[in-house]
PDB file of N, CA and C in Angstrom:
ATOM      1  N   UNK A   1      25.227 -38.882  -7.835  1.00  0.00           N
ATOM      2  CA  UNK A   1      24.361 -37.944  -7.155  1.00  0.00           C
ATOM      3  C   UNK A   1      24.088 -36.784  -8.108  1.00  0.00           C
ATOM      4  N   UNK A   2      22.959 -36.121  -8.219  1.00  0.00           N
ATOM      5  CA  UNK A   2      22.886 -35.337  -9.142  1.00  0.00           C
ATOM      6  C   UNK A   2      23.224 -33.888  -8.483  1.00  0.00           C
ATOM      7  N   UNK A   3      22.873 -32.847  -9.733  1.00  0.00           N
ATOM      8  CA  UNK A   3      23.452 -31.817  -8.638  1.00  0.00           C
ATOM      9  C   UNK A   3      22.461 -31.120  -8.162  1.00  0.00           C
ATOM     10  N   UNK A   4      21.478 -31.431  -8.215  1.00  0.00           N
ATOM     11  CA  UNK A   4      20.389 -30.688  -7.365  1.00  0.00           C
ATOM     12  C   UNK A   4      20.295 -30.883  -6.020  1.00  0.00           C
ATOM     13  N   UNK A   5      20.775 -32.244  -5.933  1.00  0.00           N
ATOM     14  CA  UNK A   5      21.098 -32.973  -4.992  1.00  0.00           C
ATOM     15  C   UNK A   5      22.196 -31.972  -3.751  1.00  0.00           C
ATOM     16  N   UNK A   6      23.674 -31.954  -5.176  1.00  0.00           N
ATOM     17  CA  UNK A   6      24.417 -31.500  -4.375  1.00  0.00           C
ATOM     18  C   UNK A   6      24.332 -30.355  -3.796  1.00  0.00           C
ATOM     19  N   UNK A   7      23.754 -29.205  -4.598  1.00  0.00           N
ATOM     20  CA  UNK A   7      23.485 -28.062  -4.433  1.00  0.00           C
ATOM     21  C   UNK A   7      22.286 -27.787  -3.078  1.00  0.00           C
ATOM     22  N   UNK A   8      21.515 -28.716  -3.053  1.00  0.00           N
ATOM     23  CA  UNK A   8      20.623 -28.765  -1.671  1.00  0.00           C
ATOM     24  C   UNK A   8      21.549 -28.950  -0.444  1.00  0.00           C
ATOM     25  N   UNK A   9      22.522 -30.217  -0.453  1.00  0.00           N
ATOM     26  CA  UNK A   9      23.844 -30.157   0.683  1.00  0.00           C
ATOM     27  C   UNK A   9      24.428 -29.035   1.022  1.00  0.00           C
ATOM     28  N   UNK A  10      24.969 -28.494  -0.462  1.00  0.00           N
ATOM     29  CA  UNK A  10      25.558 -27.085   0.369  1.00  0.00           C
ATOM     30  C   UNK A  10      24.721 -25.856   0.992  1.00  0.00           C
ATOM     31  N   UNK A  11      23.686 -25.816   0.615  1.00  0.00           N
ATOM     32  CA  UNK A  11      22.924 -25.007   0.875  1.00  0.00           C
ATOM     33  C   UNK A  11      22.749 -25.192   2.142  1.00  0.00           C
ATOM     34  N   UNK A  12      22.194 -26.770   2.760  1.00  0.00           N
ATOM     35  CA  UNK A  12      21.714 -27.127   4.127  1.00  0.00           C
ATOM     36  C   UNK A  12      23.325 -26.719   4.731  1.00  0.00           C
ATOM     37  N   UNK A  13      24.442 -26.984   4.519  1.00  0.00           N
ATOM     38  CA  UNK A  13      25.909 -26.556   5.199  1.00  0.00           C
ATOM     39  C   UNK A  13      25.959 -25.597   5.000  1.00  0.00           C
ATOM     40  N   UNK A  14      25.659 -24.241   4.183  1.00  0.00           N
ATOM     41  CA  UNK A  14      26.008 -22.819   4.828  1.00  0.00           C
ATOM     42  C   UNK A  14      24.750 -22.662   6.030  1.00  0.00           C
ATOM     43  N   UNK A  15      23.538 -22.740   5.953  1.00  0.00           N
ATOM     44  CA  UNK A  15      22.180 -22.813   6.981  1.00  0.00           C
ATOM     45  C   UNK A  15      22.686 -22.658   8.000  1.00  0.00           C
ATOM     46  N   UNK A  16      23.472 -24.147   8.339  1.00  0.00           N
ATOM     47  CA  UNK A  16      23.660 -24.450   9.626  1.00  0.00           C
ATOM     48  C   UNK A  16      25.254 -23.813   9.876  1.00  0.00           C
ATOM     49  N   UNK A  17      26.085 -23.727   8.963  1.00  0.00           N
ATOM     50  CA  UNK A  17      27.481 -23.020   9.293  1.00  0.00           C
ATOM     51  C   UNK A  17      27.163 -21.523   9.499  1.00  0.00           C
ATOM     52  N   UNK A  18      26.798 -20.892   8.786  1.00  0.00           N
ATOM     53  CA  UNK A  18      26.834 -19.133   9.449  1.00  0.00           C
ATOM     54  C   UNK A  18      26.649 -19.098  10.169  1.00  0.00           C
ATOM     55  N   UNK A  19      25.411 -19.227  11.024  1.00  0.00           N
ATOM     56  CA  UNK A  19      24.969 -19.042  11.945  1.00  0.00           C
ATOM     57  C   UNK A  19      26.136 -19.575  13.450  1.00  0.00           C
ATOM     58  N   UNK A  20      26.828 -20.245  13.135  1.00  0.00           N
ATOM     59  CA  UNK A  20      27.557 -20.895  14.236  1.00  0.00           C
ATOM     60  C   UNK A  20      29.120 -20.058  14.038  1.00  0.00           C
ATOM     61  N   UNK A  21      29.391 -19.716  12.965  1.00  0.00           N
ATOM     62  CA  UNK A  21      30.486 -18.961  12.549  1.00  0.00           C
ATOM     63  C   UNK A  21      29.956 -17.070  12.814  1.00  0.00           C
ATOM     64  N   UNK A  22      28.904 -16.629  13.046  1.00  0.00           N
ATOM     65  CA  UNK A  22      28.898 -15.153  13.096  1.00  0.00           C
ATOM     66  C   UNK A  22      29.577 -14.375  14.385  1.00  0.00           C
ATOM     67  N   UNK A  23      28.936 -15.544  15.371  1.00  0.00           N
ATOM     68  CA  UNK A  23      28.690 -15.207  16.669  1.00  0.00           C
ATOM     69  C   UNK A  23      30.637 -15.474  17.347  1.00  0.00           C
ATOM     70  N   UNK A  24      31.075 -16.483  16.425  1.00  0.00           N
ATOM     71  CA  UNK A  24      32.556 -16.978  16.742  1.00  0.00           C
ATOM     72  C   UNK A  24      33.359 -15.587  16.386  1.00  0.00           C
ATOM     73  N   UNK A  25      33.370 -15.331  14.871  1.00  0.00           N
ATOM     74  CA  UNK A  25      33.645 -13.859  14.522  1.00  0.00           C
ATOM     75  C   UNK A  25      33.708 -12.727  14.960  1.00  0.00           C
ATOM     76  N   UNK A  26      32.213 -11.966  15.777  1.00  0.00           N
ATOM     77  CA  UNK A  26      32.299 -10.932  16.281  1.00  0.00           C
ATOM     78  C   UNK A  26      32.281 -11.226  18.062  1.00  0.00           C
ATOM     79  N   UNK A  27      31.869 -12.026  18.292  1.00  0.00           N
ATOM     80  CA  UNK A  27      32.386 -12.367  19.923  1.00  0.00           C
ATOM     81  C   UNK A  27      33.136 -12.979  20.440  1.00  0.00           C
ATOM     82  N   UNK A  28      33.997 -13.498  19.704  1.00  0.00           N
ATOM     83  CA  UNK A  28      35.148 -13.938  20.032  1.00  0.00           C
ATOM     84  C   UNK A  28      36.169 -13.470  21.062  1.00  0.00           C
ATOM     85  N   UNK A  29      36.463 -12.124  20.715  1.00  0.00           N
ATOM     86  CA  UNK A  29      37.456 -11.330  21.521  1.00  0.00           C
ATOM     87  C   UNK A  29      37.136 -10.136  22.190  1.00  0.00           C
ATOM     88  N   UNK A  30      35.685 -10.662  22.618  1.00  0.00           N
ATOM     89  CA  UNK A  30      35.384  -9.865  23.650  1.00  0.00           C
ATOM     90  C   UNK A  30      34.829 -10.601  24.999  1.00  0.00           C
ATOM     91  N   UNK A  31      34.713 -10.154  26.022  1.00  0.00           N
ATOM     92  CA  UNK A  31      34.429 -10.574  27.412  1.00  0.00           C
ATOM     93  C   UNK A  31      32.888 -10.238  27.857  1.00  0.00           C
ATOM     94  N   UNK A  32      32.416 -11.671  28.013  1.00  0.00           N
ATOM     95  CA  UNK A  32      30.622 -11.291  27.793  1.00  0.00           C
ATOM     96  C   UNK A  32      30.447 -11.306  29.276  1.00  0.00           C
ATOM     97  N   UNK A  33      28.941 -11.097  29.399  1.00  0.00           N
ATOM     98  CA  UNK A  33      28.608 -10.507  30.449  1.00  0.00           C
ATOM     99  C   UNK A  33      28.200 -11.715  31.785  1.00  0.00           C
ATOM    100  N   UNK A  34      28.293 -11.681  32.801  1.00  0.00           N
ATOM    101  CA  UNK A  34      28.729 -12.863  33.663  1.00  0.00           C
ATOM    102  C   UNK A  34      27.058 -12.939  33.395  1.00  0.00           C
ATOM    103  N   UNK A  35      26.465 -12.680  33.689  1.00  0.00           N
ATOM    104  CA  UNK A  35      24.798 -13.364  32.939  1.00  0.00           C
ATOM    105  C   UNK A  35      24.600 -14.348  32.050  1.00  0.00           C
ATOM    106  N   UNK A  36      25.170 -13.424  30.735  1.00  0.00           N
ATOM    107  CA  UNK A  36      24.573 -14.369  29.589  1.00  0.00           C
ATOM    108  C   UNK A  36      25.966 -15.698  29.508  1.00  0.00           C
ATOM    109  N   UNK A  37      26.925 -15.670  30.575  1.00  0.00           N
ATOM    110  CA  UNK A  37      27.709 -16.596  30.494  1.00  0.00           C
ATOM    111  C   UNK A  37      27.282 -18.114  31.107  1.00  0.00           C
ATOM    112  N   UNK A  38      26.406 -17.454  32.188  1.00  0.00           N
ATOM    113  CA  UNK A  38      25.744 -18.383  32.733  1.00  0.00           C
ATOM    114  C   UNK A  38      24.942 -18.732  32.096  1.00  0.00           C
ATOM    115  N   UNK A  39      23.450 -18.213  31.238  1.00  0.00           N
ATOM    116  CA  UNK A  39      22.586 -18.840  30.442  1.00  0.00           C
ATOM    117  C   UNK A  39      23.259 -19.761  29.567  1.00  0.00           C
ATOM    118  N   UNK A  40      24.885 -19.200  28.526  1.00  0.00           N
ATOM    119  CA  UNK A  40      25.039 -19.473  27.804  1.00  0.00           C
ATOM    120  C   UNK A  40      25.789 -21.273  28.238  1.00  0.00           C
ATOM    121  N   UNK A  41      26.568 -21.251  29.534  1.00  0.00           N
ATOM    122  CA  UNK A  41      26.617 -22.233  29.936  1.00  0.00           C
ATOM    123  C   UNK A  41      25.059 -23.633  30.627  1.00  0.00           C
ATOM    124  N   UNK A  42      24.054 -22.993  30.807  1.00  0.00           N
ATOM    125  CA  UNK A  42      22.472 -23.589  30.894  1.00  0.00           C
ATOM    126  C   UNK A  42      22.368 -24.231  29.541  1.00  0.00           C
ATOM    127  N   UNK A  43      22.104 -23.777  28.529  1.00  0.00           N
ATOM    128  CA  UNK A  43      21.860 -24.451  27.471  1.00  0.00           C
ATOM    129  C   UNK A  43      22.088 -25.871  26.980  1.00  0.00           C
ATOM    130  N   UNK A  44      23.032 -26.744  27.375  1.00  0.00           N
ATOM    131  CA  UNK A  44      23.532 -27.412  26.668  1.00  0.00           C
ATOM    132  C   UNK A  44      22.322 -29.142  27.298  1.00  0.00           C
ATOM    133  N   UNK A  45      21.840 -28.406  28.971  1.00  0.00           N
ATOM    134  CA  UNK A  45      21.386 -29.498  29.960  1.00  0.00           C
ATOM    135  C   UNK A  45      19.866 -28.631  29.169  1.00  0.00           C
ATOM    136  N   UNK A  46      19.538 -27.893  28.959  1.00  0.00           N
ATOM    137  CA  UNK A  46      18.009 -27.258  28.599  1.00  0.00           C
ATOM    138  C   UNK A  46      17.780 -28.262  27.345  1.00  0.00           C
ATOM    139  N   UNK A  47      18.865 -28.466  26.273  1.00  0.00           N
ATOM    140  CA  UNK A  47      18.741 -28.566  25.110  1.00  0.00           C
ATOM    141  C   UNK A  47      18.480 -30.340  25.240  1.00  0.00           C
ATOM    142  N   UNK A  48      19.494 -30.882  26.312  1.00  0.00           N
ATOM    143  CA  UNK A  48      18.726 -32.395  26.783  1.00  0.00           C
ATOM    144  C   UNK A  48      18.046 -32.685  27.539  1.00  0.00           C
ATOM    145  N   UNK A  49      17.228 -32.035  28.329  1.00  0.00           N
ATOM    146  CA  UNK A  49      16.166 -31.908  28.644  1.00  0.00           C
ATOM    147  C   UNK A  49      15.264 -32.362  27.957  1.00  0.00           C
ATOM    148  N   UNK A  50      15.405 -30.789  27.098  1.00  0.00           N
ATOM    149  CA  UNK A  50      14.136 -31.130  25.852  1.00  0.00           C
ATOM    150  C   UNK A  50      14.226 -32.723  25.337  1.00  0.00           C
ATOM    151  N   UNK A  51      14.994 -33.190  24.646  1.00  0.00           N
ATOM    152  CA  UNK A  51      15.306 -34.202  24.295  1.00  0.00           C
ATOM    153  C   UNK A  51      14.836 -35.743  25.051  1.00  0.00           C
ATOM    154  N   UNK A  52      15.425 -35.510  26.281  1.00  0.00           N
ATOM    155  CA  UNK A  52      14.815 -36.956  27.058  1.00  0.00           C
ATOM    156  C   UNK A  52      14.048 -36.992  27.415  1.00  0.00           C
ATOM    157  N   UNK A  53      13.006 -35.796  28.224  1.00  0.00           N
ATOM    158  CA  UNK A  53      11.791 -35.821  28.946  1.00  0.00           C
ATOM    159  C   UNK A  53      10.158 -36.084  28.301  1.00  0.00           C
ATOM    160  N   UNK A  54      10.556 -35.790  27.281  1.00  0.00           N
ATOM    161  CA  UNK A  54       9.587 -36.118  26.195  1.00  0.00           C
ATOM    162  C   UNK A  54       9.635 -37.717  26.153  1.00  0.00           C
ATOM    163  N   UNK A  55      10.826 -37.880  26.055  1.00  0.00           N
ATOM    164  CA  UNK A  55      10.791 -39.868  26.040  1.00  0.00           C
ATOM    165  C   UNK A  55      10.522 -40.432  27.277  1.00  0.00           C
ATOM    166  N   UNK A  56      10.557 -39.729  28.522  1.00  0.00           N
ATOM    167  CA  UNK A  56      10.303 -40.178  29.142  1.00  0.00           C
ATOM    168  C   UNK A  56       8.809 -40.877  29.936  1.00  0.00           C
ATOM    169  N   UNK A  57       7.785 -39.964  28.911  1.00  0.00           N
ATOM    170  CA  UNK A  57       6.176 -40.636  29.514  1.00  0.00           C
ATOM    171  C   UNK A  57       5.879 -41.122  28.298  1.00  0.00           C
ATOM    172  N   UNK A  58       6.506 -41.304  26.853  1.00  0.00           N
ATOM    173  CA  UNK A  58       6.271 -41.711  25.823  1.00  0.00           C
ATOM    174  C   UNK A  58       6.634 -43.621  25.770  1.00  0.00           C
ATOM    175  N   UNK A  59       7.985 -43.345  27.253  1.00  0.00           N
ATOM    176  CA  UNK A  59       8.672 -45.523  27.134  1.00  0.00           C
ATOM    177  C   UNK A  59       7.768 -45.730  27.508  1.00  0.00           C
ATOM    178  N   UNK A  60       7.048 -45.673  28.193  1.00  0.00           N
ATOM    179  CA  UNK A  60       6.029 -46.190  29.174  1.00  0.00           C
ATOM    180  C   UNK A  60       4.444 -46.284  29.077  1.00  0.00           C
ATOM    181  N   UNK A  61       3.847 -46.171  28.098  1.00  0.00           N
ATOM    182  CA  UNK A  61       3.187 -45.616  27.619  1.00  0.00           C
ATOM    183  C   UNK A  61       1.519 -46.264  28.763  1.00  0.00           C
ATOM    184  N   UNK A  62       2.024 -47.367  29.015  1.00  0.00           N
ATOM    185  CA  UNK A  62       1.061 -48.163  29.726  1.00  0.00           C
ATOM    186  C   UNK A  62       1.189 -47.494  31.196  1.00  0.00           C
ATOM    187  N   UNK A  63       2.535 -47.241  31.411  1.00  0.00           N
ATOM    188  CA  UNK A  63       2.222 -47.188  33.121  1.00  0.00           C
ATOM    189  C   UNK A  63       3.397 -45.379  33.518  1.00  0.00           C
ATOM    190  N   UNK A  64       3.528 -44.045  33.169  1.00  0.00           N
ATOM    191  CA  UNK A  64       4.289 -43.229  32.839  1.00  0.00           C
ATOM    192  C   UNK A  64       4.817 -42.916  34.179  1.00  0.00           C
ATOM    193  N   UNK A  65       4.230 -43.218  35.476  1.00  0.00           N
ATOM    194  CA  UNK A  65       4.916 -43.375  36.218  1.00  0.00           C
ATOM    195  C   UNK A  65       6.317 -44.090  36.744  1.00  0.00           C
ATOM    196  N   UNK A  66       6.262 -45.185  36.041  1.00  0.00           N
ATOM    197  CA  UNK A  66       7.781 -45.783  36.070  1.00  0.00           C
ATOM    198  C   UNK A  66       8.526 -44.934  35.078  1.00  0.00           C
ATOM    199  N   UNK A  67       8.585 -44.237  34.549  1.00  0.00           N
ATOM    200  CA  UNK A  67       9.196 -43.344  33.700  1.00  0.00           C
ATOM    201  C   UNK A  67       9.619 -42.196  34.660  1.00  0.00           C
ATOM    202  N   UNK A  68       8.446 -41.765  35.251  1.00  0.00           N
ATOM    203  CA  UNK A  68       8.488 -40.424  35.436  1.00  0.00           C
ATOM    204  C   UNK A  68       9.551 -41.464  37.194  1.00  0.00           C
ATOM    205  N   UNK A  69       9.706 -41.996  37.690  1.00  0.00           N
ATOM    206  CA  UNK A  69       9.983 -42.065  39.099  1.00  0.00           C
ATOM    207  C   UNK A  69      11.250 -42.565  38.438  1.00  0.00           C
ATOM    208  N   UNK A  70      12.147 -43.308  37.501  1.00  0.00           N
ATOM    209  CA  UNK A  70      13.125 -43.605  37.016  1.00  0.00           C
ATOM    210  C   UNK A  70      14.427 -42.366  36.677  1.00  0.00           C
ATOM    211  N   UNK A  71      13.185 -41.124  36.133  1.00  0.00           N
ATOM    212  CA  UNK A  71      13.918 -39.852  35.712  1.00  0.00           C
ATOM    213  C   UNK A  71      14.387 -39.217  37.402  1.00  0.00           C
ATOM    214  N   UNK A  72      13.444 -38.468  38.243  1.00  0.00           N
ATOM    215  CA  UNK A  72      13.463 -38.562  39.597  1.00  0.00           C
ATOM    216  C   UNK A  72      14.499 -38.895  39.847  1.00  0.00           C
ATOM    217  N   UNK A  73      14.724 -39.924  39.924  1.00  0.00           N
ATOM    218  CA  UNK A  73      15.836 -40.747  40.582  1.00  0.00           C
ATOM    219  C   UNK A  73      17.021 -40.453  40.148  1.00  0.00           C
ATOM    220  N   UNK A  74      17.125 -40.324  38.825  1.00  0.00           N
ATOM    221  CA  UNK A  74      18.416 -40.082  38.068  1.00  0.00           C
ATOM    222  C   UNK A  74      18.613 -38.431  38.183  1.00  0.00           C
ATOM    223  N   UNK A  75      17.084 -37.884  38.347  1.00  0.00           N
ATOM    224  CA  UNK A  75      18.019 -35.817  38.630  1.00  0.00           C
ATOM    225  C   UNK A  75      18.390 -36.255  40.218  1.00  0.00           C
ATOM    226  N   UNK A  76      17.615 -36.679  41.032  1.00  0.00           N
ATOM    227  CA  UNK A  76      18.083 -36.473  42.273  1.00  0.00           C
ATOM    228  C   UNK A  76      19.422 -36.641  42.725  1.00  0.00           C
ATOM    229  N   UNK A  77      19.718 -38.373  42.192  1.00  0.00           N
ATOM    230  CA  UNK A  77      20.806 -38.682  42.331  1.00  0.00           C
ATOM    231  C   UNK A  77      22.388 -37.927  41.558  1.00  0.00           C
ATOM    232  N   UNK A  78      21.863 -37.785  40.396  1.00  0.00           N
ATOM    233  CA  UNK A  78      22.802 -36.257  39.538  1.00  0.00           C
ATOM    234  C   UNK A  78      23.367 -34.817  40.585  1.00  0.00           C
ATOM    235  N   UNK A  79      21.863 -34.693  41.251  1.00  0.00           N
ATOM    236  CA  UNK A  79      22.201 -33.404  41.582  1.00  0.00           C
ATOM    237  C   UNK A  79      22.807 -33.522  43.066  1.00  0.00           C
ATOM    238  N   UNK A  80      22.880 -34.640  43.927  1.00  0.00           N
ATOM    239  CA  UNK A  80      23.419 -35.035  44.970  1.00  0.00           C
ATOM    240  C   UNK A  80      25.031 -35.438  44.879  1.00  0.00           C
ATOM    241  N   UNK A  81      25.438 -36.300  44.257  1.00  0.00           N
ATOM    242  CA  UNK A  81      26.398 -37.451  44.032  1.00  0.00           C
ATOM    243  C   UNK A  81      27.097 -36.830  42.664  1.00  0.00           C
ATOM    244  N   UNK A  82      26.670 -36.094  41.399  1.00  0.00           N
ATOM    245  CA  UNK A  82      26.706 -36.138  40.359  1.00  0.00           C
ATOM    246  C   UNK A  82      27.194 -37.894  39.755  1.00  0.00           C
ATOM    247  N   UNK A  83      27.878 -37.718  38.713  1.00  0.00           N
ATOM    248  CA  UNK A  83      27.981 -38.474  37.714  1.00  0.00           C
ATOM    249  C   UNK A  83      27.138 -39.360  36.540  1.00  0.00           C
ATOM    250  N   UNK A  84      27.680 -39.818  36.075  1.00  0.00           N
ATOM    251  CA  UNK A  84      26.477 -40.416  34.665  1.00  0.00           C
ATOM    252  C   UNK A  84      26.045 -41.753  35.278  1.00  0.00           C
ATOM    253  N   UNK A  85      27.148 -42.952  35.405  1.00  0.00           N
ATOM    254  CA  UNK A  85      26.697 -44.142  35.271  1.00  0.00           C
ATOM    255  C   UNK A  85      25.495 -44.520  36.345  1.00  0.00           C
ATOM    256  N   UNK A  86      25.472 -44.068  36.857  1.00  0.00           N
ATOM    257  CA  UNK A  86      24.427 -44.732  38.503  1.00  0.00           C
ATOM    258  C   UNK A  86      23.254 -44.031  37.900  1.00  0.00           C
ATOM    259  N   UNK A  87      23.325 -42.948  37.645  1.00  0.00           N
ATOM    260  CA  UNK A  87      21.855 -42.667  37.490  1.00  0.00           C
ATOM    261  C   UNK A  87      21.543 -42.935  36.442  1.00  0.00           C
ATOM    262  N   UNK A  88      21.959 -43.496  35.222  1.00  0.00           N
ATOM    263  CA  UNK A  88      21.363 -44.326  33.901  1.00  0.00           C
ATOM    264  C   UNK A  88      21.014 -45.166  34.340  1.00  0.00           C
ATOM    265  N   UNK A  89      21.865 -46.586  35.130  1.00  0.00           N
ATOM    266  CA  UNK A  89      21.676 -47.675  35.244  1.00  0.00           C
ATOM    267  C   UNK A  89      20.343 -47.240  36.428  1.00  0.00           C
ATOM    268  N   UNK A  90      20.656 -46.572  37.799  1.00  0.00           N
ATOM    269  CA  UNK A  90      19.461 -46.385  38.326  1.00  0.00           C
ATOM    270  C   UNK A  90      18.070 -46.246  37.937  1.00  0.00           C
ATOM    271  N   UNK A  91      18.041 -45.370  36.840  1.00  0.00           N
ATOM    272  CA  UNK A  91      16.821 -44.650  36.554  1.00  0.00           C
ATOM    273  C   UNK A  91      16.344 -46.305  35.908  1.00  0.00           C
ATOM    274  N   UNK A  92      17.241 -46.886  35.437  1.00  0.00           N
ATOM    275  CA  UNK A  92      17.021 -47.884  34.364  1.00  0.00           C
ATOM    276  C   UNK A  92      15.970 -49.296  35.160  1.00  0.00           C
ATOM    277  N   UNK A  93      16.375 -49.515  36.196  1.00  0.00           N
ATOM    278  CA  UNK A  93      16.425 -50.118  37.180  1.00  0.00           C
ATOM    279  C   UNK A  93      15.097 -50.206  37.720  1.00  0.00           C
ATOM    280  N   UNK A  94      15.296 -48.777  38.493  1.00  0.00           N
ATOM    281  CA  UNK A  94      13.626 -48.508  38.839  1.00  0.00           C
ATOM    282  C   UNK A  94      12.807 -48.718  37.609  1.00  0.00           C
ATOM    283  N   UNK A  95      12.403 -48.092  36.650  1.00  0.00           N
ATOM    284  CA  UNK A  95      11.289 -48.040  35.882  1.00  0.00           C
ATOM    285  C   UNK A  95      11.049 -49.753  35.661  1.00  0.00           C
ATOM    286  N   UNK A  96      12.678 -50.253  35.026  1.00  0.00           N
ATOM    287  CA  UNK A  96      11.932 -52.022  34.631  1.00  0.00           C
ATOM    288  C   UNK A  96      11.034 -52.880  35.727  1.00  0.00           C
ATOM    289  N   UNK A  97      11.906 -52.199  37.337  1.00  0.00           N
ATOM    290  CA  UNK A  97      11.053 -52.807  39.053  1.00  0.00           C
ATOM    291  C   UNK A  97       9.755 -52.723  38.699  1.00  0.00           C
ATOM    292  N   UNK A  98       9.489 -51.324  38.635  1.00  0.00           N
ATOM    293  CA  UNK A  98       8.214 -50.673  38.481  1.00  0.00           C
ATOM    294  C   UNK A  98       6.865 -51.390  37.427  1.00  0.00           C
ATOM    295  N   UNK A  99       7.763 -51.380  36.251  1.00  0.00           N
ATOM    296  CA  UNK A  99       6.846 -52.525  35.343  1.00  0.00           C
ATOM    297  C   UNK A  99       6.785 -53.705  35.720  1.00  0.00           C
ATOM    298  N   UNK A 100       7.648 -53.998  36.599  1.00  0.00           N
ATOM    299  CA  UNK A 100       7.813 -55.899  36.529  1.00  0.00           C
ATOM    300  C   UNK A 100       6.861 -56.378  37.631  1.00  0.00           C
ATOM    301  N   UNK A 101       6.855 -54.798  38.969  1.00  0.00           N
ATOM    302  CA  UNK A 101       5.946 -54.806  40.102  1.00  0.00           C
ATOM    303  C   UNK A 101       4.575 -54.863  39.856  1.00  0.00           C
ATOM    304  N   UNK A 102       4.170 -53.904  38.326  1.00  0.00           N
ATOM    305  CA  UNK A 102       2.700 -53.346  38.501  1.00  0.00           C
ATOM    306  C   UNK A 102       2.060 -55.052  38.078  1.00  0.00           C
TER     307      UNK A 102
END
């Protein structure tokens, strides 16, 4: 590997390390504010959000309703029942019905 190479690695590893190390440093040992504890606990479902919902009218491209009624199914059932497996396999379920129906 050459070292321009390497020197681009470390560079991309401090980028992404400070930034995750500043906030550990100076807030660490202090007691944040029941607000931003809550946003700060939001983030993690915002951040997959972003992530799946975009895929979700993109599988489907022919019919985005089985997408979109597959997802549905899987917040509803999440936010009722919680857990993971039922509403993967659910969501999974409906959308293939949905294509196999249209």
């Amino acid at each position: 590997m050459s070292s321009s190479k390497i020197i681009l690695i470390l560079g991309m590893m401090l980028v992404t390390f400070i930034p995750r190390l500043v906030p550990f440093l100076f807030i660490s040992d202090r007691e944040l504010p029941k607000r931003l504890k809550g946003f700060l606990k939001s983030v993690p479902y915002v951040a997959l959000g972003a992530l799946i919902i975009p895929g979700v009218f993109s599988a489907t491209p022919s019919m985005p309703a089985a997408g979109t009624l597959g997802i549905v199914f899987a917040f509803i059932y999440s936010w009722l029942r919680g857990g993971i497996m039922v509403p993967v396999f659910g969501s999974i379920v409906i959308t293939v019905l949905m294509l196999w129906v249209k």
